[in-house]
C-alpha atoms as a PDB file:
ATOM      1  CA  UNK A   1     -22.633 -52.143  -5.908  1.00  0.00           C
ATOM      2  CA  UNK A   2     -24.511 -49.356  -4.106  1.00  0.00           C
ATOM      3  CA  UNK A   3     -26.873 -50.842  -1.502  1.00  0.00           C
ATOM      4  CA  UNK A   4     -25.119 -50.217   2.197  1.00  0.00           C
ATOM      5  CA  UNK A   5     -24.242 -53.008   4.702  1.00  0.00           C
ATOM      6  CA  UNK A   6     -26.409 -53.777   6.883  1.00  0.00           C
ATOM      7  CA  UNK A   7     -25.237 -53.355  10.614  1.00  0.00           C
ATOM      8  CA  UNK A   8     -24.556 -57.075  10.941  1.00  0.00           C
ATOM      9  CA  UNK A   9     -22.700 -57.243   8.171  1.00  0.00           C
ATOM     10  CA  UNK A  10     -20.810 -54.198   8.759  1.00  0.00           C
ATOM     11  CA  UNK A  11     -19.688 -55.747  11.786  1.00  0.00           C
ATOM     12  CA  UNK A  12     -18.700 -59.179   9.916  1.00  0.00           C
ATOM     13  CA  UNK A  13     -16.556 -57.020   7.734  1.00  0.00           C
ATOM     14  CA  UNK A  14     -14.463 -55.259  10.454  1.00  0.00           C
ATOM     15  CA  UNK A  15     -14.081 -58.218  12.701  1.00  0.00           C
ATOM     16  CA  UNK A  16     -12.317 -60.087   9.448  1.00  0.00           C
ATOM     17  CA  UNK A  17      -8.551 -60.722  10.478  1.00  0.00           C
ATOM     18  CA  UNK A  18      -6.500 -58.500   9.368  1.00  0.00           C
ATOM     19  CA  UNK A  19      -4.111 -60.167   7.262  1.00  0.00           C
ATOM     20  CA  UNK A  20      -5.922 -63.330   5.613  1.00  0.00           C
ATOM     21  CA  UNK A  21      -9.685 -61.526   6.002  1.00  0.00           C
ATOM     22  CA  UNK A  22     -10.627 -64.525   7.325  1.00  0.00           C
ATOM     23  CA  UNK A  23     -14.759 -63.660   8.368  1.00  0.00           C
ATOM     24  CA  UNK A  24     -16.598 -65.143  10.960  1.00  0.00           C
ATOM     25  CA  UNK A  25     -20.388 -64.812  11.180  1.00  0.00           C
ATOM     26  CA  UNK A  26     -23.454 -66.492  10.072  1.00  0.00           C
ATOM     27  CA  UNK A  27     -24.409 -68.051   6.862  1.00  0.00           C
ATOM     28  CA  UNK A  28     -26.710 -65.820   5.623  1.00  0.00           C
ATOM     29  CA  UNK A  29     -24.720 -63.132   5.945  1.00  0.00           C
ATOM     30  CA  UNK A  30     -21.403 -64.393   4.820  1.00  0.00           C
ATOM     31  CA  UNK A  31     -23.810 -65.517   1.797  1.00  0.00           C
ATOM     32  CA  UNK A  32     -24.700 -61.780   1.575  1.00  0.00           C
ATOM     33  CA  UNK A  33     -21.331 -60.826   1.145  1.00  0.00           C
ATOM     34  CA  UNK A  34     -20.505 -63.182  -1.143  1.00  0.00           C
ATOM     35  CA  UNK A  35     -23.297 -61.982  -3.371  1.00  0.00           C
ATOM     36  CA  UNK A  36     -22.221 -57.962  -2.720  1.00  0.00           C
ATOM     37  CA  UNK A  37     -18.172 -59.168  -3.975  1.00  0.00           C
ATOM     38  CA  UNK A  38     -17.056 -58.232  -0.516  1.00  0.00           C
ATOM     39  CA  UNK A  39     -16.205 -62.086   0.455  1.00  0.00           C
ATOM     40  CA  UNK A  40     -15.252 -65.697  -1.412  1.00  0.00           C
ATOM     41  CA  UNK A  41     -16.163 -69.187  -0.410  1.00  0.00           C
ATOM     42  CA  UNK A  42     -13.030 -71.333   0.022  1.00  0.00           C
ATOM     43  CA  UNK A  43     -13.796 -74.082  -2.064  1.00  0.00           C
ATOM     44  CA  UNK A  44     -11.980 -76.897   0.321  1.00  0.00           C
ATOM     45  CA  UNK A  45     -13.161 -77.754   3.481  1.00  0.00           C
ATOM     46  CA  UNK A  46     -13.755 -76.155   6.129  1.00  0.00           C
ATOM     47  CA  UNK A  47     -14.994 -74.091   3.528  1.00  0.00           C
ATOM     48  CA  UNK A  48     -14.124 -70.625   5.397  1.00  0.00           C
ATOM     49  CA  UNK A  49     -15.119 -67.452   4.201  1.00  0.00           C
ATOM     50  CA  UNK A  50     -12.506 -64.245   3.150  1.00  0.00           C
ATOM     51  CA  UNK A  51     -12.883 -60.591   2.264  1.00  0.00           C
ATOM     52  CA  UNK A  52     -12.561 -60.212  -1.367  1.00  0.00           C
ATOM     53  CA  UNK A  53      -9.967 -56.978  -2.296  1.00  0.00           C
ATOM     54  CA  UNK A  54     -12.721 -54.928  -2.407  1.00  0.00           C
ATOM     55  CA  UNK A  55     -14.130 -56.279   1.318  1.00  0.00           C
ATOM     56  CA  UNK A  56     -10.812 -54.968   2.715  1.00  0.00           C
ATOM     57  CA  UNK A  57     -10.861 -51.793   1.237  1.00  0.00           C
ATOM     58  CA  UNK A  58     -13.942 -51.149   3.271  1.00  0.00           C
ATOM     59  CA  UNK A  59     -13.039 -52.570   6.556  1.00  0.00           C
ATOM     60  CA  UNK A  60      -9.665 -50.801   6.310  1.00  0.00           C
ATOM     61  CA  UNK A  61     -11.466 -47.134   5.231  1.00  0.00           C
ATOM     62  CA  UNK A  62     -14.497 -47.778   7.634  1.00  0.00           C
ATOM     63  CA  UNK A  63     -16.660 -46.664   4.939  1.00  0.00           C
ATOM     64  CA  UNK A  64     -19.348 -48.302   2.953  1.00  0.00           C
ATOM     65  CA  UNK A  65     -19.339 -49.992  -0.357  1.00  0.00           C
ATOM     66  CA  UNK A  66     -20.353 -46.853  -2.502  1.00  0.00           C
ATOM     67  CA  UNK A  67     -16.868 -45.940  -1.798  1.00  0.00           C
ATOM     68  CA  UNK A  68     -14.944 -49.388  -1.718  1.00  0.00           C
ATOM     69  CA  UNK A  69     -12.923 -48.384  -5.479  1.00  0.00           C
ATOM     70  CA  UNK A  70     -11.035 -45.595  -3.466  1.00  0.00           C
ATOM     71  CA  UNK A  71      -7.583 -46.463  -2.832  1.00  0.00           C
ATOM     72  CA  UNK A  72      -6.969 -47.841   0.421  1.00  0.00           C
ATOM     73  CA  UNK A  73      -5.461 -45.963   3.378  1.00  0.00           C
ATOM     74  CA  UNK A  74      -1.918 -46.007   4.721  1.00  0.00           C
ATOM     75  CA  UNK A  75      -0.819 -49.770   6.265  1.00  0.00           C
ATOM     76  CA  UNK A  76      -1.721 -49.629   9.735  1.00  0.00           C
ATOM     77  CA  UNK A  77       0.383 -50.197  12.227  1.00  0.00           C
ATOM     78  CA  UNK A  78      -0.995 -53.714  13.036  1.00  0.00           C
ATOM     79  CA  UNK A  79      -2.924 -55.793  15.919  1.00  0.00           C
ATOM     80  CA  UNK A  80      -5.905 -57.537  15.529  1.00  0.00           C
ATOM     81  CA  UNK A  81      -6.023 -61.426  16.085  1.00  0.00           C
ATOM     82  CA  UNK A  82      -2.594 -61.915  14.169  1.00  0.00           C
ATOM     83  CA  UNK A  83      -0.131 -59.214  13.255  1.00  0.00           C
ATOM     84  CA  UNK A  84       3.015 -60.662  11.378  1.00  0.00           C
ATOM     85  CA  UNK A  85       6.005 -59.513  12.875  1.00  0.00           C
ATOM     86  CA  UNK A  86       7.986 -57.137  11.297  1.00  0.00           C
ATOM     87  CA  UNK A  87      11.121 -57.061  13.792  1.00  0.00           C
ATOM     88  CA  UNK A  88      11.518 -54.866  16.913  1.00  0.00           C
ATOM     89  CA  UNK A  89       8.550 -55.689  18.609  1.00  0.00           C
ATOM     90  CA  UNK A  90       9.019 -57.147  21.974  1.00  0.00           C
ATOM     91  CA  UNK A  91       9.335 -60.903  22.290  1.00  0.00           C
ATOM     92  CA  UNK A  92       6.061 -62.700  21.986  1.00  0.00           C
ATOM     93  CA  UNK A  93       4.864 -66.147  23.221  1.00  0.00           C
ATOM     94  CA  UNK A  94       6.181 -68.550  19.999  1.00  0.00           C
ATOM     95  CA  UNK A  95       5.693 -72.468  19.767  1.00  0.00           C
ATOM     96  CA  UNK A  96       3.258 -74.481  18.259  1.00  0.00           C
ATOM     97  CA  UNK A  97       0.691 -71.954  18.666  1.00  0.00           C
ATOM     98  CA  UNK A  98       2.378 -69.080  17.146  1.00  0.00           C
ATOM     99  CA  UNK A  99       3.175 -71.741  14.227  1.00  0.00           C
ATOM    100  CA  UNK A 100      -0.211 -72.333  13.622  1.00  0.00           C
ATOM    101  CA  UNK A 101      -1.280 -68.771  12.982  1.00  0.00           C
ATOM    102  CA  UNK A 102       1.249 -67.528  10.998  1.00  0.00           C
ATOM    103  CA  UNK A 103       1.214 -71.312   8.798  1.00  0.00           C
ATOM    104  CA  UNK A 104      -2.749 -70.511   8.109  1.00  0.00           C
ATOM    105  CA  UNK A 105      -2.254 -66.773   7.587  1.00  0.00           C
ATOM    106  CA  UNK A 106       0.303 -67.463   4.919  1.00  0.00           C
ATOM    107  CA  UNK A 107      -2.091 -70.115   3.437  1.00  0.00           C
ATOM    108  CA  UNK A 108      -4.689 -67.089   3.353  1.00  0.00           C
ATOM    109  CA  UNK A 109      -2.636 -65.133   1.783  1.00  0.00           C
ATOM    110  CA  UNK A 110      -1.828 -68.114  -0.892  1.00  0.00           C
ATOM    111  CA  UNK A 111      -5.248 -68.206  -1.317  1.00  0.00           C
ATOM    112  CA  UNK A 112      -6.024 -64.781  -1.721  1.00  0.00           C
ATOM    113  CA  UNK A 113      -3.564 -64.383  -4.906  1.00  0.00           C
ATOM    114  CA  UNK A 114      -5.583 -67.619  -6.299  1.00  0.00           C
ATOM    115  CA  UNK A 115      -8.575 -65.510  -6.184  1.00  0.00           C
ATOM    116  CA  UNK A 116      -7.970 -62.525  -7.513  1.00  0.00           C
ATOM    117  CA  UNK A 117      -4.429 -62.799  -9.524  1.00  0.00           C
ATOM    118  CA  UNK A 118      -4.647 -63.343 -13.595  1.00  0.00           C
ATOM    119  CA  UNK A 119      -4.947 -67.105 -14.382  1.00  0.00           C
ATOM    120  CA  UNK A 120      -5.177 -67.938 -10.701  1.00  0.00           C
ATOM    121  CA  UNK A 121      -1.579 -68.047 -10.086  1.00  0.00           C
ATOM    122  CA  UNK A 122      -0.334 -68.538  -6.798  1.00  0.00           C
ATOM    123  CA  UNK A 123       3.445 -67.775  -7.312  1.00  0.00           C
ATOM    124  CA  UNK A 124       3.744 -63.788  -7.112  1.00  0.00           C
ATOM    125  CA  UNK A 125       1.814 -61.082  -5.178  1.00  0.00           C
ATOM    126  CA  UNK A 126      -1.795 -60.203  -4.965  1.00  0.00           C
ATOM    127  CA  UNK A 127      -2.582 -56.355  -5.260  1.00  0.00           C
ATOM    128  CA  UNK A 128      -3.471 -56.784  -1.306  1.00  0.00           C
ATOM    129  CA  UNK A 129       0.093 -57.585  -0.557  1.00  0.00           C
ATOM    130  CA  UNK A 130       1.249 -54.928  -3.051  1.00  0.00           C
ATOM    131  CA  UNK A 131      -1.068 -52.128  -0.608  1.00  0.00           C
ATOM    132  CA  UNK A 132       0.529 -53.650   2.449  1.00  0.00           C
ATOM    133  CA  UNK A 133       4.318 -54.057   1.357  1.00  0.00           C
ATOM    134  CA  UNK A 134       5.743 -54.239   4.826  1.00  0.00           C
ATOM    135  CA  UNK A 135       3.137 -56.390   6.662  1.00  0.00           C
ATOM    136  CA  UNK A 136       2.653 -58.873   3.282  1.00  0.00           C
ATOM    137  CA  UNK A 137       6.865 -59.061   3.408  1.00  0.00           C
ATOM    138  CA  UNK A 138       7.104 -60.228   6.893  1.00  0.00           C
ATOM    139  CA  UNK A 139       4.201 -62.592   6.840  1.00  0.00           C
ATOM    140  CA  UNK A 140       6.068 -64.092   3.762  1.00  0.00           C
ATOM    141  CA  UNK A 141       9.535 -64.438   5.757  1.00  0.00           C
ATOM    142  CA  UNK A 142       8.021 -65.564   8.996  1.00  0.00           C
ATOM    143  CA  UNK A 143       6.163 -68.326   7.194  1.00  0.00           C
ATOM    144  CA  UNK A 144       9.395 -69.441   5.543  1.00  0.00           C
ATOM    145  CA  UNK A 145      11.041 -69.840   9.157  1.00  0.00           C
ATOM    146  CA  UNK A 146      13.608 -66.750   9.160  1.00  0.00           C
ATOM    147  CA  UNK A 147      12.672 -65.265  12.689  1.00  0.00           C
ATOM    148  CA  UNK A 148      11.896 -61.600  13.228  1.00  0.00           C
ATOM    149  CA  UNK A 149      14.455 -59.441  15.583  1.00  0.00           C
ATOM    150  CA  UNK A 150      13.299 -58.956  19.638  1.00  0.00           C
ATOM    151  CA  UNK A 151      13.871 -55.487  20.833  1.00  0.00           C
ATOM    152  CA  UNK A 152      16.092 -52.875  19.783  1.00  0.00           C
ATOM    153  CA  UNK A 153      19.203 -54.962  19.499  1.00  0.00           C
ATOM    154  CA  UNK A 154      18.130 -58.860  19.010  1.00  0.00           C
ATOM    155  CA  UNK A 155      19.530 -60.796  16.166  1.00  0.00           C
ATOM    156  CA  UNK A 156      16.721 -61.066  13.571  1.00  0.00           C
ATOM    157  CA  UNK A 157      14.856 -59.443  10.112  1.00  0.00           C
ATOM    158  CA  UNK A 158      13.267 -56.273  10.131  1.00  0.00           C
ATOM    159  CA  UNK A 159      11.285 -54.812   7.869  1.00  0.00           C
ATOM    160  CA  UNK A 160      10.483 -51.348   6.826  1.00  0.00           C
ATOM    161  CA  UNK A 161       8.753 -48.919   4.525  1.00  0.00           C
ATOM    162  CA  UNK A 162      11.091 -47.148   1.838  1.00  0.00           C
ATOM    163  CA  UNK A 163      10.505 -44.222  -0.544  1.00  0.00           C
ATOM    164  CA  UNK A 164      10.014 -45.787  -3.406  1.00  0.00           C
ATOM    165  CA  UNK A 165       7.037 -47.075  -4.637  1.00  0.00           C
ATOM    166  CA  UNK A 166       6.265 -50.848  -4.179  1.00  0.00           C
ATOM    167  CA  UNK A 167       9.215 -51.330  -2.327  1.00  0.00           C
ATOM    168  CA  UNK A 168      10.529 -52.481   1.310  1.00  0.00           C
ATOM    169  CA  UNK A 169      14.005 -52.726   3.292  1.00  0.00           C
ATOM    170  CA  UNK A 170      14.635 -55.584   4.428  1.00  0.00           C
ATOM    171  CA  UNK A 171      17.968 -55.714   7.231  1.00  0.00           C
ATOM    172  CA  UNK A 172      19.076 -58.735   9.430  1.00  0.00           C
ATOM    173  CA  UNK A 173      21.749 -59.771  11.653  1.00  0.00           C
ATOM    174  CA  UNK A 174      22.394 -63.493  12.869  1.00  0.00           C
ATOM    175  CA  UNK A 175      23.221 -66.921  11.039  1.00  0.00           C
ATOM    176  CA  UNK A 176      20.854 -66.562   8.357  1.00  0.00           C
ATOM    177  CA  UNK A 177      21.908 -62.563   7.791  1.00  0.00           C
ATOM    178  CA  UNK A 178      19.693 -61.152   4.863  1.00  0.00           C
ATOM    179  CA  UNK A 179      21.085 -64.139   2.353  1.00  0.00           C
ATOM    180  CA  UNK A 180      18.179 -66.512   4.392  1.00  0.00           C
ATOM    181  CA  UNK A 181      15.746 -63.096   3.764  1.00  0.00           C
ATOM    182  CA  UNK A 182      16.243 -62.828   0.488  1.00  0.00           C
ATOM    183  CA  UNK A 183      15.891 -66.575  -0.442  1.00  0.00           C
ATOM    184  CA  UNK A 184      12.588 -66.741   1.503  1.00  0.00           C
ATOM    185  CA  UNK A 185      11.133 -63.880  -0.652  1.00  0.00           C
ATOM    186  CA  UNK A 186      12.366 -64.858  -3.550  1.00  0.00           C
ATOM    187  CA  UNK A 187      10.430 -67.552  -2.907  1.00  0.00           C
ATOM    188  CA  UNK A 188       7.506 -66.111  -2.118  1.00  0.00           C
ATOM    189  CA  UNK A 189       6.706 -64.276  -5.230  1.00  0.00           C
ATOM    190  CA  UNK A 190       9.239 -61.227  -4.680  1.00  0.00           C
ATOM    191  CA  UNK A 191      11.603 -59.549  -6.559  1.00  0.00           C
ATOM    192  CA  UNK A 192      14.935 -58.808  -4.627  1.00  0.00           C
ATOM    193  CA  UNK A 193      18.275 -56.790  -4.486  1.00  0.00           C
ATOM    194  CA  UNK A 194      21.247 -56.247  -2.169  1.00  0.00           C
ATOM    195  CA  UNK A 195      22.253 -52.282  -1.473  1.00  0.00           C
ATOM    196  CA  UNK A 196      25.201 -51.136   1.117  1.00  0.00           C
ATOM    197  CA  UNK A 197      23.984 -48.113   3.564  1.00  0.00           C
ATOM    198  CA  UNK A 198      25.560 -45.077   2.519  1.00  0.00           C
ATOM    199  CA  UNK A 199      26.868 -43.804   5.606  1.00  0.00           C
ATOM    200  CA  UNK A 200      28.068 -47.193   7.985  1.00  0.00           C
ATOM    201  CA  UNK A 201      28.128 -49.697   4.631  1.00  0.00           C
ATOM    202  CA  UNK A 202      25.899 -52.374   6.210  1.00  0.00           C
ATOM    203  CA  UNK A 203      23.946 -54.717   3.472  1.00  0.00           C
ATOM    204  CA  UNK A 204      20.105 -54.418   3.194  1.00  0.00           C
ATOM    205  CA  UNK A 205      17.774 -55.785   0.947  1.00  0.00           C
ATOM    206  CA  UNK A 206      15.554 -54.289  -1.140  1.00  0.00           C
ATOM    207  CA  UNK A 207      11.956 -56.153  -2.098  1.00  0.00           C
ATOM    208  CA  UNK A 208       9.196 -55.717  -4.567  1.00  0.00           C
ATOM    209  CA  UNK A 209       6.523 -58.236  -5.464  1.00  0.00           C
ATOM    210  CA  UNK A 210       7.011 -59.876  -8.415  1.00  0.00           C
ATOM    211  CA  UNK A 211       4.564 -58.537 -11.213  1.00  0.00           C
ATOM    212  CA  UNK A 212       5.418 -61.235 -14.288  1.00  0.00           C
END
């Protein structure tokens, strides 16, 4: 695939939300895109459009498709339309609405492994979620109901990067602790352990999606 996007496209492309790719645009040019491998049809009604792998490569590098196989950049540190919450962020408006978002992000997501996993299967992580570790593992915990920690101190997951490869921390206070963590991610596809901290002996989790 060498031929550039157009301008219109282009701007298809980096308006997709962030975490499902979820496009918006008109139908000739989502067709486009769906012709260039940067975007899929859903095949149920309303028969939405999503980025492909390869269509967020490019929106996340900025670039154009001569360069889409390069791996992608460092996960961002999130916004857009929906950002799952990873824990310490300051409380945001919940309810029904919030519901909503995260419920069709995470059926995005499910979606997403359909397309572009072996066989179609739906029950471990897509190679997007394996490039975003952090923001795929608290999308998959705040779909499941465990609720993300307010603030510096709130009760609540959080979830951060780690040094090894393919892998997150996952820490939580409250009634659910990180037992109701891990069980969500197990769950969802991922692959899960329980560590003490070396220095105050507090339990965290450590994830990895599930390859087999």
């Amino acid at each position: 695939m060498t031929r550039p996007l157009s301008a219109a496209q282009r701007r298809i492309v980096d308006e997709a939300d962030p975490v499902t790719g979820r496009l918006k645009g008109g139908d000739a040019q989502l067709a486009r895109l769906v012709l260039m491998k940067l975007a899929f049809r859903h095949p149920r009604p309303p028969h939405d459009h999503f980025l492909t792998p390869a269509g967020h490569r490019i929106r996340e590098a900025g670039d154009e498709p001569e360069r889409a196989e390069q791996p992608p950049p460092p996960e961002p540190s999130g916004g857009g339309p929906f950002a799952a919450r990873v824990g310490g962020e300051p409380p945001v408006p919940g309810g029904p609405a919030r519901a909503r978002e995260v419920r069709s992000a995470w059926q995005g997501l499910v979606e997403m492994r359909r397309m572009t996993n072996p066989g179609g299967v739906t029950d471990r992580p897509c190679a997007w979620e394996r490039a975003h570790l952090v923001q795929a593992a608290a999308l998959a915990l705040e779909a499941a109901g465990c609720r993300p920690a307010e603030g510096d101190t709130g009760d609540g997951y959080r979830v951060g990067g780690t040094p090894q490869p393919e892998a997150v921390a996952v820490r939580g206070r409250g009634p659910d602790g990180i037992a109701g963590c891990a069980a969500a991610l197990e769950r969802a596809g991922w692959q899960v352990s329980e560590h003490a901290e070396p220095r105050t002996g507090g339990r965290y989790l450590l994830a990895s999606p599930r390859r087999s």
